[in-house]
C-alpha atoms as a PDB file:
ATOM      1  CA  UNK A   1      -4.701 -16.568 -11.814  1.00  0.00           C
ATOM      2  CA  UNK A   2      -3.536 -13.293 -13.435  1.00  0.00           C
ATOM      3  CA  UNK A   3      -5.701  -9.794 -12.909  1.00  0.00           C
ATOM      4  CA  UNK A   4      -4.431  -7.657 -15.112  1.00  0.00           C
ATOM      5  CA  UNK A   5      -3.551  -4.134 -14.078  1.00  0.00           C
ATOM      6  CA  UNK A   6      -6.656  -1.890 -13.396  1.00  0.00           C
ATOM      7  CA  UNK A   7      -7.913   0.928 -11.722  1.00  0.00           C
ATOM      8  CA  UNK A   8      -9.722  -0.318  -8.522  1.00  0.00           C
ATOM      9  CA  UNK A   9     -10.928   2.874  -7.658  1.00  0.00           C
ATOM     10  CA  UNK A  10     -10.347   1.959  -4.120  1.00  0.00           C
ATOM     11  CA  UNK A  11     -12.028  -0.999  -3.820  1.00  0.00           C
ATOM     12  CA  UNK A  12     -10.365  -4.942  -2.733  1.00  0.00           C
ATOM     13  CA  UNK A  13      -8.484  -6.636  -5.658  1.00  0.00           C
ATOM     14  CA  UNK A  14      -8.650  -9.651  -3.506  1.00  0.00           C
ATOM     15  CA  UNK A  15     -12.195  -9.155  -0.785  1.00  0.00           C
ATOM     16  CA  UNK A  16     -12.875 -11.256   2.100  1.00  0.00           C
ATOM     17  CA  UNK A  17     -13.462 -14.576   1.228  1.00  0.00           C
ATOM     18  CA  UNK A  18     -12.675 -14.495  -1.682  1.00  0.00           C
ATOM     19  CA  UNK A  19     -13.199 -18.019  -3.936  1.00  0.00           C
ATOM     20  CA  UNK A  20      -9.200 -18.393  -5.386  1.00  0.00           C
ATOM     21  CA  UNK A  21      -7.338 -17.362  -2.502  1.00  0.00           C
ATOM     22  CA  UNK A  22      -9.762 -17.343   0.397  1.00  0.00           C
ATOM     23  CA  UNK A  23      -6.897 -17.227   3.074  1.00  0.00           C
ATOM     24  CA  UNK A  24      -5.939 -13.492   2.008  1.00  0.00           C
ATOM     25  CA  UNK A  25      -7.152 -10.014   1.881  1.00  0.00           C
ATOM     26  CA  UNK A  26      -5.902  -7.293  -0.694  1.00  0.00           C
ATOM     27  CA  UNK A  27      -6.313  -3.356  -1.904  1.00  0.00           C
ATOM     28  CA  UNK A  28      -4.775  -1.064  -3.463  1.00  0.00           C
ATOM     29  CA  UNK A  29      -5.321   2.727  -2.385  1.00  0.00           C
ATOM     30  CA  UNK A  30      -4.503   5.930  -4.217  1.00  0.00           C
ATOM     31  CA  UNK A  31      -4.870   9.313  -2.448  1.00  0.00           C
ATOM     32  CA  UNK A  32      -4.149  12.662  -3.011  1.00  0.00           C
ATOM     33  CA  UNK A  33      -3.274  15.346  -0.067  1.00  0.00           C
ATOM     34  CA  UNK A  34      -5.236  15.708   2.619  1.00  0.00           C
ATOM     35  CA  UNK A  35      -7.200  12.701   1.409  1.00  0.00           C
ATOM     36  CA  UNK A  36      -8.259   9.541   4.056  1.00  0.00           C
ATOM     37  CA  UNK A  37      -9.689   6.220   3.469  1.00  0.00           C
ATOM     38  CA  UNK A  38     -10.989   4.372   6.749  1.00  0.00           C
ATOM     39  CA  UNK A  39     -11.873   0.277   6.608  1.00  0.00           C
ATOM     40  CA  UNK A  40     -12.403  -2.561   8.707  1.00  0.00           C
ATOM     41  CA  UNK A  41     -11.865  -6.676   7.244  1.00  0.00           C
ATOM     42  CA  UNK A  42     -14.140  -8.502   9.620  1.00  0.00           C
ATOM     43  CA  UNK A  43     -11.965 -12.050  10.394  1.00  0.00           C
ATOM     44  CA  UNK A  44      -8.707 -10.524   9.045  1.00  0.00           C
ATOM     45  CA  UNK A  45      -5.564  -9.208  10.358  1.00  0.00           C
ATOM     46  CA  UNK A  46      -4.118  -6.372   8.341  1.00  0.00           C
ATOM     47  CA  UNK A  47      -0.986  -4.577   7.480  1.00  0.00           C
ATOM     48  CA  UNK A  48      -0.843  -0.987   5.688  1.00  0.00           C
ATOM     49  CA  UNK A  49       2.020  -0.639   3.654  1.00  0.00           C
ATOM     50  CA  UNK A  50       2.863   2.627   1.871  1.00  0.00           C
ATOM     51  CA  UNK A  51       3.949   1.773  -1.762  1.00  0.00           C
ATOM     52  CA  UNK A  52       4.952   5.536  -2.397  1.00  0.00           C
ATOM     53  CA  UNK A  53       3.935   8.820  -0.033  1.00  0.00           C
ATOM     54  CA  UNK A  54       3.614   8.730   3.342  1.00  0.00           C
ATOM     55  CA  UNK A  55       0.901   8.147   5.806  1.00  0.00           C
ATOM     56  CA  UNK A  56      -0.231   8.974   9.069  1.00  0.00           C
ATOM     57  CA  UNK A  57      -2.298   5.955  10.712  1.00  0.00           C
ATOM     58  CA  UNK A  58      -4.895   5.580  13.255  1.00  0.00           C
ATOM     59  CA  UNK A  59      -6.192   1.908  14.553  1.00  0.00           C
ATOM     60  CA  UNK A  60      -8.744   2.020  17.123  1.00  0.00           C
ATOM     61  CA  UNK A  61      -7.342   5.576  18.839  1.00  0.00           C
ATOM     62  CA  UNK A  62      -3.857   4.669  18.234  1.00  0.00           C
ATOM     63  CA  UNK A  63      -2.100   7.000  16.411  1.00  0.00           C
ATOM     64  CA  UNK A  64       1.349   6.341  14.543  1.00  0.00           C
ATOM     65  CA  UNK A  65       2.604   9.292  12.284  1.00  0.00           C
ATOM     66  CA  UNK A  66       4.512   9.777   9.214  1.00  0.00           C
ATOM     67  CA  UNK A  67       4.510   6.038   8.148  1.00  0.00           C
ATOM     68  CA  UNK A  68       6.831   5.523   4.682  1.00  0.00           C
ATOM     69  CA  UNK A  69       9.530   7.383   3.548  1.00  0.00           C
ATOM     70  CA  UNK A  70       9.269   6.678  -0.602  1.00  0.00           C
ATOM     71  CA  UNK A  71       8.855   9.229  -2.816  1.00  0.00           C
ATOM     72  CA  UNK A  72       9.033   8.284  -6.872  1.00  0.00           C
ATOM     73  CA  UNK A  73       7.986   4.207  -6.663  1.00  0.00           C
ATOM     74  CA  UNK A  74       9.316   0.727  -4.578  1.00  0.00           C
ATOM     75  CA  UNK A  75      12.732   1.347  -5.354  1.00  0.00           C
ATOM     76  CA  UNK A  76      13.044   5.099  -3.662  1.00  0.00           C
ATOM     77  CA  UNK A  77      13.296   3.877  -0.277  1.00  0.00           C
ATOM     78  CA  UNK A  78      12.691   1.422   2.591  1.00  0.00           C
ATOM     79  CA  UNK A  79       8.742   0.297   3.366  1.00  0.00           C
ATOM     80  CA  UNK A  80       7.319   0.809   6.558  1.00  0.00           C
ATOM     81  CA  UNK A  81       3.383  -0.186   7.558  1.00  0.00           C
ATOM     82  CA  UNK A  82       0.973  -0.564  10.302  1.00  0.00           C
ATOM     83  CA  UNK A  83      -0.138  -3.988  11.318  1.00  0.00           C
ATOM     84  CA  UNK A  84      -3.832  -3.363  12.398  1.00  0.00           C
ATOM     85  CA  UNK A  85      -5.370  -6.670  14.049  1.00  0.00           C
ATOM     86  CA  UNK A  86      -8.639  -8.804  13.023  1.00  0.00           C
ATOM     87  CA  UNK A  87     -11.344  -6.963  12.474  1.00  0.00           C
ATOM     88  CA  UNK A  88      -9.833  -3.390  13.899  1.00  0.00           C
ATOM     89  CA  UNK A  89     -11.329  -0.295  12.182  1.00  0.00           C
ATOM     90  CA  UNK A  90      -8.299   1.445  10.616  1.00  0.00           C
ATOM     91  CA  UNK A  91      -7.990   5.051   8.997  1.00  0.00           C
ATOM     92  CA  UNK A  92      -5.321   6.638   7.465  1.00  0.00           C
ATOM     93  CA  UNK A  93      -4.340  10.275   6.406  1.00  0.00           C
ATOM     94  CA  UNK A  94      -2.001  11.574   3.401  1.00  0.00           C
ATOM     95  CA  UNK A  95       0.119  14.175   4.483  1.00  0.00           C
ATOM     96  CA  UNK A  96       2.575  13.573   1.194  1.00  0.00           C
ATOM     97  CA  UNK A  97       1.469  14.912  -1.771  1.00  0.00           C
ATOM     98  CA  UNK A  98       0.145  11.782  -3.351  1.00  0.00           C
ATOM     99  CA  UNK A  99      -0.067   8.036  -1.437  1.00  0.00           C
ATOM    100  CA  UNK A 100       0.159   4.474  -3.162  1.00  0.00           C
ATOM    101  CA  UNK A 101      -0.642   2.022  -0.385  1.00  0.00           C
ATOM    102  CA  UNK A 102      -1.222  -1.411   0.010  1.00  0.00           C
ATOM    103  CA  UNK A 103      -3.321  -3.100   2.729  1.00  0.00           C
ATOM    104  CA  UNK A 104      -2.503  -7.102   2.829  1.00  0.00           C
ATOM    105  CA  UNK A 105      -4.399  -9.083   4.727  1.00  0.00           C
ATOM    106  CA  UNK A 106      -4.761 -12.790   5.956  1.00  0.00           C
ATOM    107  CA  UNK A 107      -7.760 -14.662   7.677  1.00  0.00           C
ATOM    108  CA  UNK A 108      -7.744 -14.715  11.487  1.00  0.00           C
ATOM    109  CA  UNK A 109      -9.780 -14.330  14.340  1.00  0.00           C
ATOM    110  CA  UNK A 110      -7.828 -13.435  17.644  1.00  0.00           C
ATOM    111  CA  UNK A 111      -7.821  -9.947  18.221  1.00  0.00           C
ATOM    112  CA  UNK A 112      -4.012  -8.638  18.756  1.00  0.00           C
ATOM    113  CA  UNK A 113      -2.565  -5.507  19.665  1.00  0.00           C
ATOM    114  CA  UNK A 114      -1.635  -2.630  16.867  1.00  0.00           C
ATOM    115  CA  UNK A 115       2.073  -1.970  16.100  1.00  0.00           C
ATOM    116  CA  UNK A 116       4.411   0.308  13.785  1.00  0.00           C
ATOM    117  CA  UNK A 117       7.213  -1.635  11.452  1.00  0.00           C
ATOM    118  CA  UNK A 118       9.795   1.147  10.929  1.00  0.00           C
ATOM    119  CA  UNK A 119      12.716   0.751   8.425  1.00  0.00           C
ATOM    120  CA  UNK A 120      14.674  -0.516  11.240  1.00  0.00           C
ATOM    121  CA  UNK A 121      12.375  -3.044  12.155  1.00  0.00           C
ATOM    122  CA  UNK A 122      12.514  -4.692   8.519  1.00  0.00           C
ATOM    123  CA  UNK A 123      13.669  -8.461   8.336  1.00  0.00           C
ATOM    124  CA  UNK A 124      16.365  -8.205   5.114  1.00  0.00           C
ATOM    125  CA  UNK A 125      18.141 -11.169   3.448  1.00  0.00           C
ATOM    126  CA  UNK A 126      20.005 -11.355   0.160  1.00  0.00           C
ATOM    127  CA  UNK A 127      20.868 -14.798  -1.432  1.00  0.00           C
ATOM    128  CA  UNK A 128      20.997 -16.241  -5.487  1.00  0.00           C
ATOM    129  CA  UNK A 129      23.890 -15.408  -7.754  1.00  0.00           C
ATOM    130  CA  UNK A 130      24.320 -13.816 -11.131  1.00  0.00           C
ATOM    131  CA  UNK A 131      25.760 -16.837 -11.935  1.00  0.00           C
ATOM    132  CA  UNK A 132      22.717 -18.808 -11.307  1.00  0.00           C
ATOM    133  CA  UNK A 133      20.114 -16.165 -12.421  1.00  0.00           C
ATOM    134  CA  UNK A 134      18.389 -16.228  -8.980  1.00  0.00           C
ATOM    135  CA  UNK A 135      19.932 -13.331  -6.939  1.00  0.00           C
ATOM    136  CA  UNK A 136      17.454 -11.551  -5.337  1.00  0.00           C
ATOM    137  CA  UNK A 137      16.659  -9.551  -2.011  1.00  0.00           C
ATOM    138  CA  UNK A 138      13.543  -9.527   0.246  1.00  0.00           C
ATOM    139  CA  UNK A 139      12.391  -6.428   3.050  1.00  0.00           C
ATOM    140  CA  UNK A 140      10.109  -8.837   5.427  1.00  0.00           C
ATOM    141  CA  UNK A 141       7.529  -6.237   6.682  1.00  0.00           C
ATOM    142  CA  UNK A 142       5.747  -9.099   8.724  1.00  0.00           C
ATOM    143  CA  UNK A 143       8.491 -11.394   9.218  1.00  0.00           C
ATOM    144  CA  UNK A 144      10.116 -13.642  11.280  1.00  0.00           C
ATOM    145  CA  UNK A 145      10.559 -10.463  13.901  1.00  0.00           C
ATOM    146  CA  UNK A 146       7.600 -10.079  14.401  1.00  0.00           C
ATOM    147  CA  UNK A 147       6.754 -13.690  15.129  1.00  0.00           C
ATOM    148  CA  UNK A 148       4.028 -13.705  17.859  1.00  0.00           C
ATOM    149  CA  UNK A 149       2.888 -10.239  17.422  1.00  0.00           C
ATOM    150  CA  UNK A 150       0.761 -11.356  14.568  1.00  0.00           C
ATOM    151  CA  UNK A 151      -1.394 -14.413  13.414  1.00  0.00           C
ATOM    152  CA  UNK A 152      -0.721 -15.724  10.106  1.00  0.00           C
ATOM    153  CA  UNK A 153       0.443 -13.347   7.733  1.00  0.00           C
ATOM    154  CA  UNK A 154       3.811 -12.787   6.058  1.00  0.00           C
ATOM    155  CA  UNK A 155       4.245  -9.721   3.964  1.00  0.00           C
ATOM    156  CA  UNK A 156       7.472  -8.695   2.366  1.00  0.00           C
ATOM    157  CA  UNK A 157       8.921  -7.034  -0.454  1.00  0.00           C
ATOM    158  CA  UNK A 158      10.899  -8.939  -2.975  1.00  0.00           C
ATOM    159  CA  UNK A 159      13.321  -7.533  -5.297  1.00  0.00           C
ATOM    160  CA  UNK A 160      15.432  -8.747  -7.703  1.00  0.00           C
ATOM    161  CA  UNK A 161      19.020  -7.773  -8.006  1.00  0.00           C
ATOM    162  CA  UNK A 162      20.352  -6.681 -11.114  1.00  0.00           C
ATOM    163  CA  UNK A 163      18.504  -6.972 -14.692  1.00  0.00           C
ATOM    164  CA  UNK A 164      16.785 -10.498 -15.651  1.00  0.00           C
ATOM    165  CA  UNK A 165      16.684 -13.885 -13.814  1.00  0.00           C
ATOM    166  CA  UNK A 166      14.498 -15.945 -11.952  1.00  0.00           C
ATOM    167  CA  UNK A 167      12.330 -15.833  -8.629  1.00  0.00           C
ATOM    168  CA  UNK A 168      11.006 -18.608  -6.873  1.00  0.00           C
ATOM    169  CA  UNK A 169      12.964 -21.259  -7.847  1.00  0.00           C
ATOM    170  CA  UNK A 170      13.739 -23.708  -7.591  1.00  0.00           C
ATOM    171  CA  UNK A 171       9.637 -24.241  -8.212  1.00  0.00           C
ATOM    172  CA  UNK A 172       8.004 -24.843  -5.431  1.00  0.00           C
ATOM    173  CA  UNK A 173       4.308 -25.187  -3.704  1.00  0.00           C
ATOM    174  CA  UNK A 174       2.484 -24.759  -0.444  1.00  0.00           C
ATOM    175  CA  UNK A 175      -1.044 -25.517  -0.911  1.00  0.00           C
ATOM    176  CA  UNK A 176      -1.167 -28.623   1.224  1.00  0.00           C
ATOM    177  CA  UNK A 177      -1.407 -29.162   5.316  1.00  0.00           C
ATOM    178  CA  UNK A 178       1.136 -32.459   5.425  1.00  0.00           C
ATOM    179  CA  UNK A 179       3.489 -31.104   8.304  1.00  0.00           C
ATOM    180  CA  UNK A 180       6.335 -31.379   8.599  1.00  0.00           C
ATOM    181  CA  UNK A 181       6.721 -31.416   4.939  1.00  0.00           C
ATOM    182  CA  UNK A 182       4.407 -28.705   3.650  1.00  0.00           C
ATOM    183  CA  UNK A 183       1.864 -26.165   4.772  1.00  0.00           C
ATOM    184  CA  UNK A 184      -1.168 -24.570   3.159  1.00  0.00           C
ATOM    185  CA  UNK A 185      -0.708 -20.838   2.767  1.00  0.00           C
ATOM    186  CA  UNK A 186      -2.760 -18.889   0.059  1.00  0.00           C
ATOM    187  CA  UNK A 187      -0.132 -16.552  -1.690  1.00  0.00           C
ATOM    188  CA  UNK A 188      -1.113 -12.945  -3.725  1.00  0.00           C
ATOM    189  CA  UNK A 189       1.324 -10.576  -5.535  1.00  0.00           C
ATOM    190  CA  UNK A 190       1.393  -6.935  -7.013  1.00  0.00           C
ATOM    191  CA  UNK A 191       4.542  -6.787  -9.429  1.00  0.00           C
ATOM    192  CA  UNK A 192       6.238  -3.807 -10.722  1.00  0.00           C
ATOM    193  CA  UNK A 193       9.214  -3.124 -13.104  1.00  0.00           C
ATOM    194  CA  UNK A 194      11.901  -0.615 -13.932  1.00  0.00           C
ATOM    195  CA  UNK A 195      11.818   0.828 -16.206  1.00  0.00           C
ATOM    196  CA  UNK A 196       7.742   0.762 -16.185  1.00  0.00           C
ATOM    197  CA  UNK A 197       7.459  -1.152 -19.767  1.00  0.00           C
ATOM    198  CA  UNK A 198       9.366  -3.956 -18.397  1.00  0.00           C
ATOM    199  CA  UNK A 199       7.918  -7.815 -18.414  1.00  0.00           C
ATOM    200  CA  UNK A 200       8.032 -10.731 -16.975  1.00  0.00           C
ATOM    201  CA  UNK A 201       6.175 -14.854 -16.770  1.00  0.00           C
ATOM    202  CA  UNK A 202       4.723 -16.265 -13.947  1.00  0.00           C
ATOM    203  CA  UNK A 203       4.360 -19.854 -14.222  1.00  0.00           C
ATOM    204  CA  UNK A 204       2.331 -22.502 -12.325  1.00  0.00           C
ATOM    205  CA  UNK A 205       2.205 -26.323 -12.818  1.00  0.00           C
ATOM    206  CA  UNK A 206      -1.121 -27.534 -10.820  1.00  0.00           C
ATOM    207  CA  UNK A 207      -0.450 -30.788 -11.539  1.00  0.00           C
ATOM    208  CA  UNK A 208       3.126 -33.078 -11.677  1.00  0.00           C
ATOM    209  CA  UNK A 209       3.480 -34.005 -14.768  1.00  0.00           C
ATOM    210  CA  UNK A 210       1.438 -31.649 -16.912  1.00  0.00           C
ATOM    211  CA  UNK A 211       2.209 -28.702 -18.524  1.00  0.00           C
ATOM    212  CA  UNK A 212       1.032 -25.656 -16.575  1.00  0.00           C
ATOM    213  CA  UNK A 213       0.196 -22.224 -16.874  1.00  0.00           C
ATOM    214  CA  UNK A 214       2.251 -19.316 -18.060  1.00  0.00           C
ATOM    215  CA  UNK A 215       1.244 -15.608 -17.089  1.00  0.00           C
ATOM    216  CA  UNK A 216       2.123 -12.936 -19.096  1.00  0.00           C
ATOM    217  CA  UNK A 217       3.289  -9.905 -16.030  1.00  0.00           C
ATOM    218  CA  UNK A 218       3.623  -6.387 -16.723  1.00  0.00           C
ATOM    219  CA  UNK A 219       3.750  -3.682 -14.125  1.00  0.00           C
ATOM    220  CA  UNK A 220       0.989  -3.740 -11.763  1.00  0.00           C
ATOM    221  CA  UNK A 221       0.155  -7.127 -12.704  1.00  0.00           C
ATOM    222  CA  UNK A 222      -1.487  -8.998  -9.851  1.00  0.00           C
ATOM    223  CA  UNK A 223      -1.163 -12.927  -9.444  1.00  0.00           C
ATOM    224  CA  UNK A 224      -3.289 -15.284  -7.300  1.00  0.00           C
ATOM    225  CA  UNK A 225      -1.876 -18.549  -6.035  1.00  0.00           C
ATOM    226  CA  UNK A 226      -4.052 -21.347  -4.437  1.00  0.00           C
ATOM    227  CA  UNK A 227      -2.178 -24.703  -5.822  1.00  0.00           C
ATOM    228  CA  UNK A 228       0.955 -25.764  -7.950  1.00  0.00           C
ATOM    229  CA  UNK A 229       4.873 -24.717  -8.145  1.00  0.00           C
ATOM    230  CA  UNK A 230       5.332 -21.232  -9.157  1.00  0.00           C
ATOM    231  CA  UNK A 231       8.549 -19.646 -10.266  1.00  0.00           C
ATOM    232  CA  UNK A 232       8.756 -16.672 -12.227  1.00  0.00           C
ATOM    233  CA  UNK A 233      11.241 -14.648 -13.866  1.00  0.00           C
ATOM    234  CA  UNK A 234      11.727 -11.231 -15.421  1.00  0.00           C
ATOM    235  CA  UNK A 235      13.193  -9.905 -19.020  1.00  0.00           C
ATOM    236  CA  UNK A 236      16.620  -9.096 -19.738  1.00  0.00           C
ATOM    237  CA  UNK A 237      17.233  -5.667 -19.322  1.00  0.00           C
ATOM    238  CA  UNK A 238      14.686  -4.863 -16.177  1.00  0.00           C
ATOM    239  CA  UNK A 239      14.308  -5.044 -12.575  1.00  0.00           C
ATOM    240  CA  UNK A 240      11.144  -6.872 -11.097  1.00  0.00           C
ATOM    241  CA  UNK A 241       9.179  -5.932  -7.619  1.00  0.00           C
ATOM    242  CA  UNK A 242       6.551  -7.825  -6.236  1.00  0.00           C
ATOM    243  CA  UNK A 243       4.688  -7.020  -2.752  1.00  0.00           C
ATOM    244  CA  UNK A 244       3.895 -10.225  -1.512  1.00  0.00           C
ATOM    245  CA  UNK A 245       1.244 -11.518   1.109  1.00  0.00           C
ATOM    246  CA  UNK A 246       0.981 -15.113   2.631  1.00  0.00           C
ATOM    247  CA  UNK A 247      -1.722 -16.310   5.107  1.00  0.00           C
ATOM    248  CA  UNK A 248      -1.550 -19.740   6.154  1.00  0.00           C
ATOM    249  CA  UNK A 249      -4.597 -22.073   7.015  1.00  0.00           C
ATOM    250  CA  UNK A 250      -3.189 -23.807   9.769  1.00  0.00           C
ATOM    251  CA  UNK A 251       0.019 -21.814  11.320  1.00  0.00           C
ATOM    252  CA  UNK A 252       1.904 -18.536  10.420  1.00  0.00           C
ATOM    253  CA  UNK A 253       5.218 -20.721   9.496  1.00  0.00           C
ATOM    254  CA  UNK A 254       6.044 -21.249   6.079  1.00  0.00           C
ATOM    255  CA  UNK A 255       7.115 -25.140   4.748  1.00  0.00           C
ATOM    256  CA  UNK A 256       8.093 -25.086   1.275  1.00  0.00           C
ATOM    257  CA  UNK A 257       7.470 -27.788  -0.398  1.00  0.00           C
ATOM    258  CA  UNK A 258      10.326 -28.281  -3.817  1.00  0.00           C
ATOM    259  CA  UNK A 259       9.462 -29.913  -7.216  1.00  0.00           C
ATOM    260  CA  UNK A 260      11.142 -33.000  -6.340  1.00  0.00           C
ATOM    261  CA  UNK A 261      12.873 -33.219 -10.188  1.00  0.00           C
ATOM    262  CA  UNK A 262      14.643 -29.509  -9.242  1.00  0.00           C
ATOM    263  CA  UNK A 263      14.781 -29.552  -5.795  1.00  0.00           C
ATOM    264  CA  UNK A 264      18.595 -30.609  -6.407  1.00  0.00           C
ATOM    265  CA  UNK A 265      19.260 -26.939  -7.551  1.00  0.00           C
ATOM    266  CA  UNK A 266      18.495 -25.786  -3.784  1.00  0.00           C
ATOM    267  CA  UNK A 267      22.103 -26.950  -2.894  1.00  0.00           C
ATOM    268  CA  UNK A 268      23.655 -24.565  -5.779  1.00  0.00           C
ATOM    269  CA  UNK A 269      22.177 -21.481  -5.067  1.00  0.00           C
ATOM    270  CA  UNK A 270      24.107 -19.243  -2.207  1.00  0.00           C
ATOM    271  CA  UNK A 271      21.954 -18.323   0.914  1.00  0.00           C
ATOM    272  CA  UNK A 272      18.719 -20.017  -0.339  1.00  0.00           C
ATOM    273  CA  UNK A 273      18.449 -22.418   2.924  1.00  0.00           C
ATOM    274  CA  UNK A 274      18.672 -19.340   4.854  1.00  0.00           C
ATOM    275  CA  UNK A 275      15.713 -17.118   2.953  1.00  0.00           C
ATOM    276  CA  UNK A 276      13.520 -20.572   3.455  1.00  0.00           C
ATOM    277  CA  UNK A 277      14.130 -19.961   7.368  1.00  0.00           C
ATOM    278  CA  UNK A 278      13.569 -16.971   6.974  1.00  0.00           C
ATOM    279  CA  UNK A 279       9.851 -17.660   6.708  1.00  0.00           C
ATOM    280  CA  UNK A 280       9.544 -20.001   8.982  1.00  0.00           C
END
């Protein structure tokens, strides 16, 4: 499902529970200087990622200053965030002079321990061509570091390199539990573009064999995905960002599952095998 850009007014794009993608938590928060916001996501774990400004953080008495380092938008910079555990009463300060900031979520119980994801602490792989419109890179915020320190989700940053081409292909799904050839993790992205006016399609084929759904993206475009294979791909001419959260119903681990019909194209795209494990 698309939700076109709005203003949220600080309140969840994606709440607890919610009926499309009940596996994940999202908001976006705007503040000015000096300004706080404090919450609390009974049942999920957290992670506070500064789109643009910078932050400083307190879970439960736990302090962690200046988190994010971005000034003008995504591309001005490395992320950084907080991962604040199930449940956890979090509050956070603006001591830039304006904050973006993004608190993903995914369904969990345990309660785990707070921690700080510096710039050095970022998960980063690189893999597509130009050649085969699919070159991309990806900043894993809660990644495969951070395995075991967390309970199911996986945020990350994914970029695309250079002007045009395609993300998430070959298509693919994971909305089924069928281990070891799939898992079931609910999926949720922001998107942004450079230049600002810039465009792009999300598609999603819910069923093999029918034609699907195509999404028309612009910046701040948010997408929902419960079912189906779901490439996408920007215009000609712009650069595409999309902050991405996965929780998964049964484990953190993501399995893939390819269109069978394309899956052939995994073995012509450089580094691909390596982003999948990358998730894992």
């Amino acid at each position: 499902m698309h939700i076109p850009p709005f203003e949220n007014e600080n309140r969840p794009i994606i709440d607890a529970d919610d009926t499309r993608v009940p596996l994940n938590y999202f908001n976006i928060i705007k503040l000015s200087h000096g300004q706080s916001f404090a919450y609390s996501v009974p049942g999920y774990e957290t992670a506070i990622v500064p789109a643009t400004g910078t932050l400083t953080i307190n879970v439960e008495g736990e302090k962690f200053d200046a988190i994010g380092n971005r000034g003008s938008d995504v591309w001005d910079g490395e992320p950084e965030g907080v991962y604040v555990p199930s449940g956890a009463k979090a509050e956070f300060n603006c001591v830039s002079d304006q904050a973006e900031v993004f608190i993903a979520g995914a369904r969990f119980e345990e309660t785990l321990d707070p921690f700080a994801v510096r710039a050095d602490d970022l998960d980063l792989v690189q893999y597509g061509s130009d050649d085969t419109k699919t070159h991309r890179k990806i900043k894993h915020i809660l990644g495969q570091k951070q395995h075991g320190k967390v309970g199911r989700p996986l945020v990350s940053e994914l970029y695309t390199v250079g002007q045009g081409g395609w993300s998430g292909f070959p298509p693919h799904k994971h909305d089924t539990d069928r281990l070891p050839d799939e898992t079931r993790h609910d999926e949720t992205y922001n998107f942004r573009f450079r230049p600002r006016n810039g465009f792009g399609m999300q598609l999603v084929q819910r069923e093999d064999g029918k034609v699907g759904d195509a999404y028309h993206i612009v910046d701040g475009s948010t997408i929902t995905l419960e079912k189906g294979y779901h490439p996408c791909v920007v215009a000609p001419g712009y650069e595409m960002y999309y902050f991405t959260i996965l929780g998964g119903l049964s484990q953190r681990s993501l399995v893939q599952f390819f269109q069978p019909e394309h899956a052939w194209q995994v073995e012509t795209i450089p580094g691909i095998k390596d982003m999948v494990a990358k998730f894992k």
